[in-house]
N, C-alpha and C. Protein backbone atom coordinates (compact mmCIF):
# COMPACT_ATOMS: atom_id res chain seq x y z
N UNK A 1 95.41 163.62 120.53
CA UNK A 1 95.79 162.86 119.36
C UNK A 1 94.74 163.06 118.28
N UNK A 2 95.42 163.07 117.04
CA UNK A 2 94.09 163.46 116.07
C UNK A 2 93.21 162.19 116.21
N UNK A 3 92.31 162.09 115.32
CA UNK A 3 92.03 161.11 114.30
C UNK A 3 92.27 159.97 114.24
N UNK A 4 93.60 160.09 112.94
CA UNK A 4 93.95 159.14 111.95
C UNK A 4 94.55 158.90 112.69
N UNK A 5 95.49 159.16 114.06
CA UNK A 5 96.79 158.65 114.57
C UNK A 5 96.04 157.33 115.60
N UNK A 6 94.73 157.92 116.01
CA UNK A 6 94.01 157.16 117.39
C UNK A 6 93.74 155.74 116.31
N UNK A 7 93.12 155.72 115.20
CA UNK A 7 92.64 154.86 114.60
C UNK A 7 93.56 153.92 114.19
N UNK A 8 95.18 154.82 113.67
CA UNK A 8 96.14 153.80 113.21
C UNK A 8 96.48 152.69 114.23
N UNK A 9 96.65 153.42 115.64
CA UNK A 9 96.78 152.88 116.69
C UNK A 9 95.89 151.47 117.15
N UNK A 10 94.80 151.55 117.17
CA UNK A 10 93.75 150.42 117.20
C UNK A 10 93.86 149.53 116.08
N UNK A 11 94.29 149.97 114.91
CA UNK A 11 94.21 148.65 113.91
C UNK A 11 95.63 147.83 114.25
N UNK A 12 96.60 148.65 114.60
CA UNK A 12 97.69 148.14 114.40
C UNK A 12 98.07 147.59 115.96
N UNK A 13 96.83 147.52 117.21
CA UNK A 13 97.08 146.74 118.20
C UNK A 13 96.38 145.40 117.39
N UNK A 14 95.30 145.73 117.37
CA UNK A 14 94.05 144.66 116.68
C UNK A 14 94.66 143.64 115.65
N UNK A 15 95.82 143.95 114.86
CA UNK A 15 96.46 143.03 114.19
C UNK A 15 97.52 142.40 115.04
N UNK A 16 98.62 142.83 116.06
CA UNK A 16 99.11 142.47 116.58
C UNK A 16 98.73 141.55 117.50
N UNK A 17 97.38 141.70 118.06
CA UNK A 17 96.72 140.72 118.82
C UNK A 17 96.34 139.34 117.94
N UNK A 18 95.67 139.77 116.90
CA UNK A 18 95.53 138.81 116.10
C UNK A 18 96.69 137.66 115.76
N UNK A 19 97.73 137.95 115.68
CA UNK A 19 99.04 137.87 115.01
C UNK A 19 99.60 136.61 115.82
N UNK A 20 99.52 137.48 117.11
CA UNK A 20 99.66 136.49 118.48
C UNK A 20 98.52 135.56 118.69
N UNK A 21 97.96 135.48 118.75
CA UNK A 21 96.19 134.85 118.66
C UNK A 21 96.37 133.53 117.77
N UNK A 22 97.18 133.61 116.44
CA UNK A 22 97.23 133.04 115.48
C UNK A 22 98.37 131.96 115.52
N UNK A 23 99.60 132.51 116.14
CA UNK A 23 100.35 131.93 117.00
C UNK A 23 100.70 130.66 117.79
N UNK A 24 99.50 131.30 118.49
CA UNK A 24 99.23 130.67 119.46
C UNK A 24 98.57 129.53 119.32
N UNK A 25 97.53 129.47 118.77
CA UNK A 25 96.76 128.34 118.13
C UNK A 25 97.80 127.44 117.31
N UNK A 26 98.24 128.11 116.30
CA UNK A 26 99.00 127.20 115.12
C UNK A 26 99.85 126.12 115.88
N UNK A 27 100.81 126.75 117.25
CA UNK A 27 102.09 126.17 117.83
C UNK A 27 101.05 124.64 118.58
N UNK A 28 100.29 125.31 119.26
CA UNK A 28 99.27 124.64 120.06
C UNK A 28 98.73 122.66 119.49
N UNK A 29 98.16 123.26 118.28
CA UNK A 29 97.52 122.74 117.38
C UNK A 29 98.39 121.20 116.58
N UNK A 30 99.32 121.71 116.30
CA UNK A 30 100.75 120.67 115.92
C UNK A 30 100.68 119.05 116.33
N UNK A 31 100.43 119.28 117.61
CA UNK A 31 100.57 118.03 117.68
C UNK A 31 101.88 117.33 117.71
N UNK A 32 101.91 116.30 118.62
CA UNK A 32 103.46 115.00 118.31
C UNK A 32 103.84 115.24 117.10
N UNK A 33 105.12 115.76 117.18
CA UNK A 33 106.26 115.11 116.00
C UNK A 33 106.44 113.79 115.80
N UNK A 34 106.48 113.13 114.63
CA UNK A 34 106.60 111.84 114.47
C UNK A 34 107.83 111.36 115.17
N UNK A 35 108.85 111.93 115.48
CA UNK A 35 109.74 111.12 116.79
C UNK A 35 109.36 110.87 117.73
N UNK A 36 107.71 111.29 118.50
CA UNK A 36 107.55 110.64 119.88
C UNK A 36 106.45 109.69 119.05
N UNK A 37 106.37 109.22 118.50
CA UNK A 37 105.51 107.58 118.08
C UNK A 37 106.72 106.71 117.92
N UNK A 38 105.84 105.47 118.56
CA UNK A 38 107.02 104.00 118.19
C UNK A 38 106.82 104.32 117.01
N UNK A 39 107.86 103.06 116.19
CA UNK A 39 107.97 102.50 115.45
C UNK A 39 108.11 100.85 114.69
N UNK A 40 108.09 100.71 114.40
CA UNK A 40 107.86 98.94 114.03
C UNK A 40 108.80 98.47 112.77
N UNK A 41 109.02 97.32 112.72
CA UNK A 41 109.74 96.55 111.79
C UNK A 41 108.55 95.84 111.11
N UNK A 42 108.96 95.71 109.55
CA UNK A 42 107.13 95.00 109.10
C UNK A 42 108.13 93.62 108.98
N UNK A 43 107.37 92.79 109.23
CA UNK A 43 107.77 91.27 108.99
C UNK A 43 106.94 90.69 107.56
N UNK A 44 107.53 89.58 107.47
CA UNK A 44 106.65 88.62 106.10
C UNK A 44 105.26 88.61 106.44
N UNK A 45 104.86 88.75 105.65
CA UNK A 45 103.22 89.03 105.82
C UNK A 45 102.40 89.62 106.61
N UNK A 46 103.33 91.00 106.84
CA UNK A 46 102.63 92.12 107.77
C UNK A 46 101.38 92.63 106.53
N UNK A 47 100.31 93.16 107.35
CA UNK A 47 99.66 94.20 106.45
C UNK A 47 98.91 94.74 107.33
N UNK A 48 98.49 96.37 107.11
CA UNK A 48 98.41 97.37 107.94
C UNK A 48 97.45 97.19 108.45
N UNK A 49 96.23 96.31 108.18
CA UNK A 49 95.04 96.21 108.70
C UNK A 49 95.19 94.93 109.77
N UNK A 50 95.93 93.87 109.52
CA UNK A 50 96.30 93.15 110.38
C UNK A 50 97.18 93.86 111.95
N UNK A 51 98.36 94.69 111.58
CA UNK A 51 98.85 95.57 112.31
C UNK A 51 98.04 96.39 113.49
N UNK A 52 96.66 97.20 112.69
CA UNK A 52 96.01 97.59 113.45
C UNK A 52 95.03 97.16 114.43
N UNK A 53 94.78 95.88 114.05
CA UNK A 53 93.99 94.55 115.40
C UNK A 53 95.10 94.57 115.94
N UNK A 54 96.20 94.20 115.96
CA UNK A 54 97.43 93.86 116.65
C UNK A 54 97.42 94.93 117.58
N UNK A 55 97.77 96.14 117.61
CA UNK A 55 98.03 96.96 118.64
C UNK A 55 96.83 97.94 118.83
N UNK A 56 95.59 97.64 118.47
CA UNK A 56 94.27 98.01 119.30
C UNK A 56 94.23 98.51 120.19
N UNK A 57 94.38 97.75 121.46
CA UNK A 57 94.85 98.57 122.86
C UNK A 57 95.47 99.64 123.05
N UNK A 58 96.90 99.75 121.72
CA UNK A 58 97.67 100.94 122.35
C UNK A 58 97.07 102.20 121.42
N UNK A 59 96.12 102.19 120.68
CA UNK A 59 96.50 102.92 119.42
C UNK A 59 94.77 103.75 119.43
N UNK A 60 93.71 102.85 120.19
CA UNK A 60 92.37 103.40 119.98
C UNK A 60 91.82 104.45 119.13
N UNK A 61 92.43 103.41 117.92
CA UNK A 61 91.56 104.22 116.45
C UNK A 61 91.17 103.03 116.16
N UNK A 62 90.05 103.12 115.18
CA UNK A 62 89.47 101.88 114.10
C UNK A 62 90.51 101.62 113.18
N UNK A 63 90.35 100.43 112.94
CA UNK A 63 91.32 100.00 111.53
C UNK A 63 91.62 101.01 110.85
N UNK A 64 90.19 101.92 110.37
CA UNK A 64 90.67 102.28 109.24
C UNK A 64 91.62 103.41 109.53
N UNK A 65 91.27 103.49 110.52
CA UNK A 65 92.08 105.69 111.10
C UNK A 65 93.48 104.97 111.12
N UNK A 66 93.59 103.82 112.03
CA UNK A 66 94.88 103.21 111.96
C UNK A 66 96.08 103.17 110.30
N UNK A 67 95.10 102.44 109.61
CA UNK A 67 95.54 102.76 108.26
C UNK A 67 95.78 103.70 107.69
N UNK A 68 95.02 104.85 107.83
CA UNK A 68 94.80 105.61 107.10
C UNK A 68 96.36 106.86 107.38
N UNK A 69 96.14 106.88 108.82
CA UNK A 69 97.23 107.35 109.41
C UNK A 69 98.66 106.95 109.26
N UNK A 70 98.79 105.08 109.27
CA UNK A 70 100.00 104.86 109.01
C UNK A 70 100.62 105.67 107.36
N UNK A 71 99.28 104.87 106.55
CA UNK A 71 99.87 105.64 105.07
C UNK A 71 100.32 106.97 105.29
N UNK A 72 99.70 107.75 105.56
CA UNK A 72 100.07 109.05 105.62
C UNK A 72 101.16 109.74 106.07
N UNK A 73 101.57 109.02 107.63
CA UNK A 73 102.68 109.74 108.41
C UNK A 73 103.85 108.99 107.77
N UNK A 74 103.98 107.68 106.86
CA UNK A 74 104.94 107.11 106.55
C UNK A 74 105.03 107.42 105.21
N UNK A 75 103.91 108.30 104.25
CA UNK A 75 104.34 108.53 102.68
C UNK A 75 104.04 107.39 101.99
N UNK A 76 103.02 106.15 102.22
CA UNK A 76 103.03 104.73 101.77
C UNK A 76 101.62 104.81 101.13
N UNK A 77 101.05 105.64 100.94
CA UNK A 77 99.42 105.35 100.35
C UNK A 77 99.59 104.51 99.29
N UNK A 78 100.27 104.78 98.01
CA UNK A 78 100.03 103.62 97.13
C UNK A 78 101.22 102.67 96.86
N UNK A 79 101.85 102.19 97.61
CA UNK A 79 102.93 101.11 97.67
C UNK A 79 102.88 100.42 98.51
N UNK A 80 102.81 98.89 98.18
CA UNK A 80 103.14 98.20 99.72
C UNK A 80 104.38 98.25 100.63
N UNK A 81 104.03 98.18 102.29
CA UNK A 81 104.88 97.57 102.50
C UNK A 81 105.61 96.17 102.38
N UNK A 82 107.15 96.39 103.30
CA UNK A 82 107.58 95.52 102.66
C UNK A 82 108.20 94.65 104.33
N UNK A 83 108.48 93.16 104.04
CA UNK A 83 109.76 93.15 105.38
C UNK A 83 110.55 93.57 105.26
N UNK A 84 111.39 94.02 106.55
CA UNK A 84 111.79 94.92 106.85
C UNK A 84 111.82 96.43 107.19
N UNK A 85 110.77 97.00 106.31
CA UNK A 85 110.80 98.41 106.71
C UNK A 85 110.49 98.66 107.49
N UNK A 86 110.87 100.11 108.36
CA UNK A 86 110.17 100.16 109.12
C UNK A 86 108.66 101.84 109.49
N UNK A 87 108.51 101.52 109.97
CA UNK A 87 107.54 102.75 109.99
C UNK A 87 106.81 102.93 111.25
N UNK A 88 106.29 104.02 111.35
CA UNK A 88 105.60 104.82 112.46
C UNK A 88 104.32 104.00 112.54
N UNK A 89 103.70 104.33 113.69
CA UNK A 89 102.91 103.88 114.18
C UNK A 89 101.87 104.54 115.53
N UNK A 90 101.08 104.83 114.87
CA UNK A 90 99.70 105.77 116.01
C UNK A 90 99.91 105.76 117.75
N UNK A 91 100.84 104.83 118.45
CA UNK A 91 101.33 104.65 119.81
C UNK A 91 102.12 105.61 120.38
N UNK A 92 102.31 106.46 121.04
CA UNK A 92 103.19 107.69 121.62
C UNK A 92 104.30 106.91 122.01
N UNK A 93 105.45 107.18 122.11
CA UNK A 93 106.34 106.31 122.95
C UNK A 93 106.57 106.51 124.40
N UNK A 94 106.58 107.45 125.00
CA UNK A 94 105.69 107.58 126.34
C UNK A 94 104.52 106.44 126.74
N UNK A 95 103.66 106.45 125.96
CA UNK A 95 102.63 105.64 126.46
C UNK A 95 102.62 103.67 125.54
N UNK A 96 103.84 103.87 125.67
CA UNK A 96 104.31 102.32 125.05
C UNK A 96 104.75 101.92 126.45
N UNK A 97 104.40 100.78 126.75
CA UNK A 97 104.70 99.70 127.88
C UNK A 97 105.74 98.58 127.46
N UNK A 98 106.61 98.57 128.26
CA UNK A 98 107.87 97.34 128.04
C UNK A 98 107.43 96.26 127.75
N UNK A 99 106.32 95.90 128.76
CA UNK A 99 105.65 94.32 129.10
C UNK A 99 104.64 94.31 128.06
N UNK A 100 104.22 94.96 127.12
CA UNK A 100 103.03 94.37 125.82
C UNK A 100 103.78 93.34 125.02
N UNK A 101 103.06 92.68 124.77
CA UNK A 101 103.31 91.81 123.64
C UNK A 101 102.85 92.10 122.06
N UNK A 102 104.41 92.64 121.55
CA UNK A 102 104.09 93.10 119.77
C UNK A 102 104.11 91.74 118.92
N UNK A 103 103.70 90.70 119.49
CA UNK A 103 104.08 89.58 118.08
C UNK A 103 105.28 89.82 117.97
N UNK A 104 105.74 89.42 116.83
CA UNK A 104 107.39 89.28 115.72
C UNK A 104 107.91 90.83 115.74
N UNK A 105 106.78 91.55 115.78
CA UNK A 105 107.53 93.15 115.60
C UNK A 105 108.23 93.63 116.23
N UNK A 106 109.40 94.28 115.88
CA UNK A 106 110.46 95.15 116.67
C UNK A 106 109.68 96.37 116.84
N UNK A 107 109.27 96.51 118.20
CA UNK A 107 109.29 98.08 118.45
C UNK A 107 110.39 98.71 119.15
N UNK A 108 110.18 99.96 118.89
CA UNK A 108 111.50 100.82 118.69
C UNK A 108 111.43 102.34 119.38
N UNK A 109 112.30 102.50 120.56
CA UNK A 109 111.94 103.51 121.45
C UNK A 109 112.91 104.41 121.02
C-alpha cells in the first residue's frame, strides 16, 4: 500500500473511533428523562423552598439545587408558581415510596 492510502486509512479509523467514543459518552451522559421524576400538584401557599424541606429525604439536594432544578426542568425561573400546577420534581419515580407522607401534595406516578 502506498503512503497516502496507509495514512488515509488511520485517520479515517481514528475518526470513526472517535465518532463512536463520542457517542457513547453523549447517550451515557443524558441522564432521566423528565418522565421518570414524580410530579406534584402546588397547593395555596406552596413555595419551592418550602417544597424542598418537605421532600428532603427523597430528593438529597440542598434547598437551593432543589430550587434551582425545579425552575429549570419546569421552565419557571422568573414566574411564580401557582395552585394547581403541576410540576416535576428531583424524586425518580422508581425510588418514590407509596407509604411517604407528601403533605396536601398530589404525587403523581
Amino acid at each position: 500500500m502506498n503512503k497516502t492510502v496507509k495514512s488515509f486509512t488511520y485517520y479515517a479509523m481514528f475518526f470513526m473511533i472517535l465518532a463512536v467514543f463520542t457517542y457513547a459518552v453523549t447517550s451515557f451522559a443524558k441522564g432521566p428523562d423528565l418522565e421518570s421524576y414524580a410530579t406534584i400538584t402546588i397547593s395555596a401557599g406552596d413555595t419551592l423552598w418550602e417544597l424542598a424541606h418537605e421532600y428532603k429525604e427523597q430528593h438529597k439536594l440542598s434547598a437551593a439545587e432543589f430550587v434551582e432544578w425545579v425552575e429549570a426542568k419546569n421552565n419557571i425561573q422568573y414566574k411564580p408558581i401557582v395552585p394547581g400546577e403541576l410540576i416535576y420534581v428531583p424524586i425518580l419515580k422508581k425510588d418514590f415510596q407509596e407509604g411517604s407522607m407528601f403533605a396536601s401534595n398530589d404525587v403523581r406516578q
